[in-house]
C-alpha atoms as a PDB file:
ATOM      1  CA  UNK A   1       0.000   0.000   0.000  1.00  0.00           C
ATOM      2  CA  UNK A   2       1.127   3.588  -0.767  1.00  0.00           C
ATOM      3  CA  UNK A   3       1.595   5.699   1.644  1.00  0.00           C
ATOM      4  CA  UNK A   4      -1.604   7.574   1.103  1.00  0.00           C
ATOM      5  CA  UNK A   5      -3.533   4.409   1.729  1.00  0.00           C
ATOM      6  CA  UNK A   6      -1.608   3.641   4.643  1.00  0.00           C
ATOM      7  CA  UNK A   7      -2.152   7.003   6.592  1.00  0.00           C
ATOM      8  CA  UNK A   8      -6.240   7.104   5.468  1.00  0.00           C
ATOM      9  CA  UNK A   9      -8.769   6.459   8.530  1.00  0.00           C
ATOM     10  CA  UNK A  10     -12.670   7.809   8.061  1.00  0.00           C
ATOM     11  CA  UNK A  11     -12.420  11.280   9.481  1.00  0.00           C
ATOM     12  CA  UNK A  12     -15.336  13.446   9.996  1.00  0.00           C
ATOM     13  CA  UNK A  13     -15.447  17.195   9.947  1.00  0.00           C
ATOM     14  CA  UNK A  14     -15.954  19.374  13.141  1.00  0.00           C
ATOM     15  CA  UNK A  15     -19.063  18.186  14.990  1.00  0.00           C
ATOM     16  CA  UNK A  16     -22.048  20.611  15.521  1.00  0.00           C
ATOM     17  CA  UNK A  17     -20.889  22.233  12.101  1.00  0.00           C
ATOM     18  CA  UNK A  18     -22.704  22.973   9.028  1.00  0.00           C
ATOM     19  CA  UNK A  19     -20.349  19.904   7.624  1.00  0.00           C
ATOM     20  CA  UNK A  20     -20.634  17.664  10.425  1.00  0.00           C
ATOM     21  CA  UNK A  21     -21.848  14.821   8.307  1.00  0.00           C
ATOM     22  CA  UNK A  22     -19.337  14.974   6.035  1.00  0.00           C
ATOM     23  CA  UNK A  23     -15.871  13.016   5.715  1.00  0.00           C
ATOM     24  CA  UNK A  24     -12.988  14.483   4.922  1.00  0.00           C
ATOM     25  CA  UNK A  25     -11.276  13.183   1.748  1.00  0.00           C
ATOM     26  CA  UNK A  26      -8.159  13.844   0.416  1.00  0.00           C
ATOM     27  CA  UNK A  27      -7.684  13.530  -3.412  1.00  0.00           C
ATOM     28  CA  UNK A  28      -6.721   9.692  -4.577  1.00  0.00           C
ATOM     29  CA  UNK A  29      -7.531   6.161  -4.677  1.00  0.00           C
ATOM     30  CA  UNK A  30      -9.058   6.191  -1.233  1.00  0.00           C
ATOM     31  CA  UNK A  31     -11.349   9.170  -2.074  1.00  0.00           C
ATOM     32  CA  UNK A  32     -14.129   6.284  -4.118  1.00  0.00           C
ATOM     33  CA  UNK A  33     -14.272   4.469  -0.528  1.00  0.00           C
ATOM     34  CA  UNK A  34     -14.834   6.743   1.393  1.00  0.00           C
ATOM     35  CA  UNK A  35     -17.439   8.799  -1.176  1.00  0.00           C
ATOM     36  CA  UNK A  36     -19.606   4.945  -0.740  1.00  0.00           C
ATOM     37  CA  UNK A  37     -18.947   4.984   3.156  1.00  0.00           C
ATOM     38  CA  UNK A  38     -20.263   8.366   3.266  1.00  0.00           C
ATOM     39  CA  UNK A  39     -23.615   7.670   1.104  1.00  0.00           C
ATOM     40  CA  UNK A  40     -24.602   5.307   3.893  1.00  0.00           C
ATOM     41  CA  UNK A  41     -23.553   7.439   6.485  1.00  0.00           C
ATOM     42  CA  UNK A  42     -26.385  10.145   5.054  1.00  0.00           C
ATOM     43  CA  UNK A  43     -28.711   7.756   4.512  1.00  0.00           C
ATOM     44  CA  UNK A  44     -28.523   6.939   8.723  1.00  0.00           C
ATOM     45  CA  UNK A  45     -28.301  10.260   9.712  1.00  0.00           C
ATOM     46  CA  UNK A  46     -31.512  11.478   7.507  1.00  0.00           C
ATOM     47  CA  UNK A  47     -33.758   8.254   7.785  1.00  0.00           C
ATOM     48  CA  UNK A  48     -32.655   5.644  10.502  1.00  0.00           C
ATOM     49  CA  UNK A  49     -31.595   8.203  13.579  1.00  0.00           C
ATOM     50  CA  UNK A  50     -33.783   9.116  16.118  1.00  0.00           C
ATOM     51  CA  UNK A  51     -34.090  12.908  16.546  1.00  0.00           C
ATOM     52  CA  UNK A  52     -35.744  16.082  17.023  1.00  0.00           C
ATOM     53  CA  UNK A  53     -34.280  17.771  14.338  1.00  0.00           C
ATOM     54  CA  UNK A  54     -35.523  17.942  11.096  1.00  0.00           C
ATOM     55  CA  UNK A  55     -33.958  18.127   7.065  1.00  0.00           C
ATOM     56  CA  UNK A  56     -30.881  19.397   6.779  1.00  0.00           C
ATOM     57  CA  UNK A  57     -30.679  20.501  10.668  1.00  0.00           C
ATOM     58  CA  UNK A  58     -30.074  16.704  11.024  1.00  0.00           C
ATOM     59  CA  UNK A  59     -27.197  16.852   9.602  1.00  0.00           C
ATOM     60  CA  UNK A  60     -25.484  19.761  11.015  1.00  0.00           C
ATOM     61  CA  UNK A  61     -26.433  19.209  14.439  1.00  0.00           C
ATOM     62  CA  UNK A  62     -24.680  15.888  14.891  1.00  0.00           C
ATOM     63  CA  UNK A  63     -22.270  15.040  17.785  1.00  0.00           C
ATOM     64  CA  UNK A  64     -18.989  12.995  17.795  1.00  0.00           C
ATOM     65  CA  UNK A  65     -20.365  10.085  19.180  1.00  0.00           C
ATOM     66  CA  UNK A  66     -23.695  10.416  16.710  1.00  0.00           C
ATOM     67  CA  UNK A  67     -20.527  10.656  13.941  1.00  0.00           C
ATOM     68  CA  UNK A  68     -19.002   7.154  15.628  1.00  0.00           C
ATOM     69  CA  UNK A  69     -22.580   5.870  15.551  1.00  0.00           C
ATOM     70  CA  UNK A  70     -23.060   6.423  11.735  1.00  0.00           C
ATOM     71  CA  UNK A  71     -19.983   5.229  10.953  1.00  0.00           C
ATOM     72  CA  UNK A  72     -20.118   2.273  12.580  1.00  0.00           C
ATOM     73  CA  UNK A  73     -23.654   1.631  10.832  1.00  0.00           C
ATOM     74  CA  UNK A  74     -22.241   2.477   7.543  1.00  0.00           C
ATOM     75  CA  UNK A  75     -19.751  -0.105   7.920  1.00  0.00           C
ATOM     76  CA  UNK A  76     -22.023  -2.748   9.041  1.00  0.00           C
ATOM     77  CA  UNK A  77     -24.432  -2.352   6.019  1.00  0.00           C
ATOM     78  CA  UNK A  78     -21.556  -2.361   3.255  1.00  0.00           C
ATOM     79  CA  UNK A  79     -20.034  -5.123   4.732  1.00  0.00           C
ATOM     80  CA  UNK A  80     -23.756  -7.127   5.435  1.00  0.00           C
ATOM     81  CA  UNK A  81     -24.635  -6.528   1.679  1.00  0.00           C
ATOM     82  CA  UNK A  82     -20.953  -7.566   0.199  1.00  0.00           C
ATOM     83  CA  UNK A  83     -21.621 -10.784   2.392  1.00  0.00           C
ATOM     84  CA  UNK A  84     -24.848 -11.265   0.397  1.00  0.00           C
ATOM     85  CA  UNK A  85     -26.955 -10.475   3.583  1.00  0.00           C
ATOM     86  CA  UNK A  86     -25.693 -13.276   5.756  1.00  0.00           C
ATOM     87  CA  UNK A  87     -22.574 -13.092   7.062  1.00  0.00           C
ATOM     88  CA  UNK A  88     -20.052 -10.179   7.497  1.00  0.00           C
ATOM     89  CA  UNK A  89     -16.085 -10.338   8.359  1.00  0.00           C
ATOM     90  CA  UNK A  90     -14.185  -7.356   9.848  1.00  0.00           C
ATOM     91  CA  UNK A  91     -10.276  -7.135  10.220  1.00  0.00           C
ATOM     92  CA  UNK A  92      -8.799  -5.289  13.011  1.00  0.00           C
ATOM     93  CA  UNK A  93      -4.888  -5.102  13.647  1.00  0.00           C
ATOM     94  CA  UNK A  94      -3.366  -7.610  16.310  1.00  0.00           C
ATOM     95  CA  UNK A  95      -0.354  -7.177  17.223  1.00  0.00           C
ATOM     96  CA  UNK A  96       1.159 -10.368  16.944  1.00  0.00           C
ATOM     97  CA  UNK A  97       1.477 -12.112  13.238  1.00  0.00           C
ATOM     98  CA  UNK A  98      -1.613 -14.092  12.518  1.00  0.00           C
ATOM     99  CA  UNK A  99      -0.181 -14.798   8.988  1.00  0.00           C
ATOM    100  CA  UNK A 100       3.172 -15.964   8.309  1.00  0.00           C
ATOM    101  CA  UNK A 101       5.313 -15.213   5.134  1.00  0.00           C
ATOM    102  CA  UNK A 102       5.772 -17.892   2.606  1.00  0.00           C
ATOM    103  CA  UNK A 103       6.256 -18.252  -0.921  1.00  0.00           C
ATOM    104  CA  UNK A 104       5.790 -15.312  -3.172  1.00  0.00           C
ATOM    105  CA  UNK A 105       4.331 -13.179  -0.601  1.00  0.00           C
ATOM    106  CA  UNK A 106       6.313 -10.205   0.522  1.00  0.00           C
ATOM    107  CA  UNK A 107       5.765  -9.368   4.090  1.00  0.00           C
ATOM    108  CA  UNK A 108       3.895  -5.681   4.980  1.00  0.00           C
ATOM    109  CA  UNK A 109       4.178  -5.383   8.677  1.00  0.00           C
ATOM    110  CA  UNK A 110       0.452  -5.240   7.968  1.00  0.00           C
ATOM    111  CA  UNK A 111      -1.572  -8.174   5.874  1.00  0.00           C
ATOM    112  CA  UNK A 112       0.282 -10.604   8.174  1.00  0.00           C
ATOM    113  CA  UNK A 113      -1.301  -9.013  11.281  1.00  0.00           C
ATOM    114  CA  UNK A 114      -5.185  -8.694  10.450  1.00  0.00           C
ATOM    115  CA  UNK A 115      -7.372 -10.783  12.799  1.00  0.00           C
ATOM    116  CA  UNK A 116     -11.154 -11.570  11.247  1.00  0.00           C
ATOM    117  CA  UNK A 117     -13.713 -12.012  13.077  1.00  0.00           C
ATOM    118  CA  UNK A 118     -17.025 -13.301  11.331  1.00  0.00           C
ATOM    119  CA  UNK A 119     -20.803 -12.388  11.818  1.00  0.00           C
ATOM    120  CA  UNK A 120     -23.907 -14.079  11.014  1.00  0.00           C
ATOM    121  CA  UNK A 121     -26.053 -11.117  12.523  1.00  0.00           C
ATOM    122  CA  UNK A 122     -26.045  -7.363  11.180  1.00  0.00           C
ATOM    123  CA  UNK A 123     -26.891  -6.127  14.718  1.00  0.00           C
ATOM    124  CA  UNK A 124     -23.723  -8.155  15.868  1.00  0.00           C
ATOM    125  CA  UNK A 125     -21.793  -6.717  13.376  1.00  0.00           C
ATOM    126  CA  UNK A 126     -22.957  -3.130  13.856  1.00  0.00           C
ATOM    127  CA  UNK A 127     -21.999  -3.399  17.944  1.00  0.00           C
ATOM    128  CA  UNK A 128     -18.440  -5.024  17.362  1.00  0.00           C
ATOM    129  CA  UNK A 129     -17.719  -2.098  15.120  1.00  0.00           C
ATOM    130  CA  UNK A 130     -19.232   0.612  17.253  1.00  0.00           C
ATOM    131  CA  UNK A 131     -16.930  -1.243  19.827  1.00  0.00           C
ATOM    132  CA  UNK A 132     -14.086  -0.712  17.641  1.00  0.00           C
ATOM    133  CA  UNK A 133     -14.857   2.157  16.360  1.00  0.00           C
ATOM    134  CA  UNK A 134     -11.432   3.814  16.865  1.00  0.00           C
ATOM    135  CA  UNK A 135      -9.546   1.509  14.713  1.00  0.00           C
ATOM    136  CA  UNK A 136     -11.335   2.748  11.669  1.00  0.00           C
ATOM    137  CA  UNK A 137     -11.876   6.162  12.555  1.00  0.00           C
ATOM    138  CA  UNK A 138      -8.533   6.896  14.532  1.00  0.00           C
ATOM    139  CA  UNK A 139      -5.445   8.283  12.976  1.00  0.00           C
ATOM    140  CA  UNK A 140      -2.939   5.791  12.505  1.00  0.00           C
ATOM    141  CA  UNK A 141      -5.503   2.881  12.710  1.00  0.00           C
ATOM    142  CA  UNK A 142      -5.364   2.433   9.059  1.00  0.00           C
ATOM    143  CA  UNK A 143      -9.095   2.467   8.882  1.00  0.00           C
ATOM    144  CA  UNK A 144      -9.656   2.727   5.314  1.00  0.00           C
ATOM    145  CA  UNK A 145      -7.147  -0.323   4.411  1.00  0.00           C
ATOM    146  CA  UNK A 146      -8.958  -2.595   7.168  1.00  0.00           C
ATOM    147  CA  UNK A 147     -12.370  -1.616   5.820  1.00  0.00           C
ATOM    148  CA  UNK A 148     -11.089  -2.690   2.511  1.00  0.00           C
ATOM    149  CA  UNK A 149     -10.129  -5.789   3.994  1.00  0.00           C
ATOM    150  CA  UNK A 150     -13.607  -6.271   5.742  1.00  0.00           C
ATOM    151  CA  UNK A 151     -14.708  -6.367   2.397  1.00  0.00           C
ATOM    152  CA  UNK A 152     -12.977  -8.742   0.806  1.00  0.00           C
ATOM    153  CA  UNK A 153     -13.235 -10.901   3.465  1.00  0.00           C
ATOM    154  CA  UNK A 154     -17.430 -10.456   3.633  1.00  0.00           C
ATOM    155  CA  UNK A 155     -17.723 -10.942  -0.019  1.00  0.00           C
ATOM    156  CA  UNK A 156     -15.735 -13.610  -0.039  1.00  0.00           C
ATOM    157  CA  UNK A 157     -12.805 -14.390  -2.426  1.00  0.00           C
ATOM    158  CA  UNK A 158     -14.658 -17.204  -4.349  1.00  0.00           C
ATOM    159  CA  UNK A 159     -17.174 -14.676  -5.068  1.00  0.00           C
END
């Protein structure tokens, strides 16, 4: 992975702001993930949360841990629908090696340390995530690559 790809994590603008909804994107190949990630995250903030607010005050008036909550919800319904609506698998870092280099493969200090865990429930999916929110959404955490993982993994490489 570039280096681009390795620094991008889903980060949200300023909460309470006109662009609270929105994350922040850099120009480049991580830009078309994180433009799908933040459909869904629109889509729960206008039509699944619960609040007072109405239109576009919905979106403006949304907290940090409202933007954790929509995240997390994103994730869980890309990664539910790329496993065909039955199963979803998300990768987190470990930090021990849970691969080990053979063959042709060239070590990354990072494939060789991803950890899946599977689903069979959305819900289940949704609160893991939420619990681990800060691996996708915290600098550093590689979010972006380990989302890209996720889906891989949920769609499955036979399909």
């Amino acid at each position: 992975f570039s280096c681009e790809w390795a620094q991008a994590y889903f980060r949200f603008r300023e909460p309470y702001s006109d662009l609270a909804y929105a994350l922040e994107a850099e120009k480049g190949g991580t830009r078309t993930i994180l433009m799908a990630v933040q459909a869904h995250i629109i889509k729960y903030l206008l039509f699944v949360r619960n609040t007072e607010y109405t239109h576009l005050e919905r979106l403006r008036r949304t907290s940090r841990r409202e933007q954790g909550e929509a995240l997390a919800a994103a994730l869980a319904d890309t990664l539910w629908a790329a496993g065909g609506g039955g199963r979803a698998a998300i990768g987190l870092l470990a930090p021990a090696l849970h691969l080990m280099p053979s063959g042709d493969y060239k070590p990354d200090n990072f494939t060789e340390r991803i950890q899946l865990f599977e689903f069979s429930e959305k819900a289940a999916a949704q609160e893991f995530i939420s619990d681990h929110i800060n691996c996708f959404k915290g600098e550093g955490g590689h979010g972006v690559i380990l989302f890209l993982y996720s889906l891989l993994f949920s769609r499955t490489l036979e399909r």
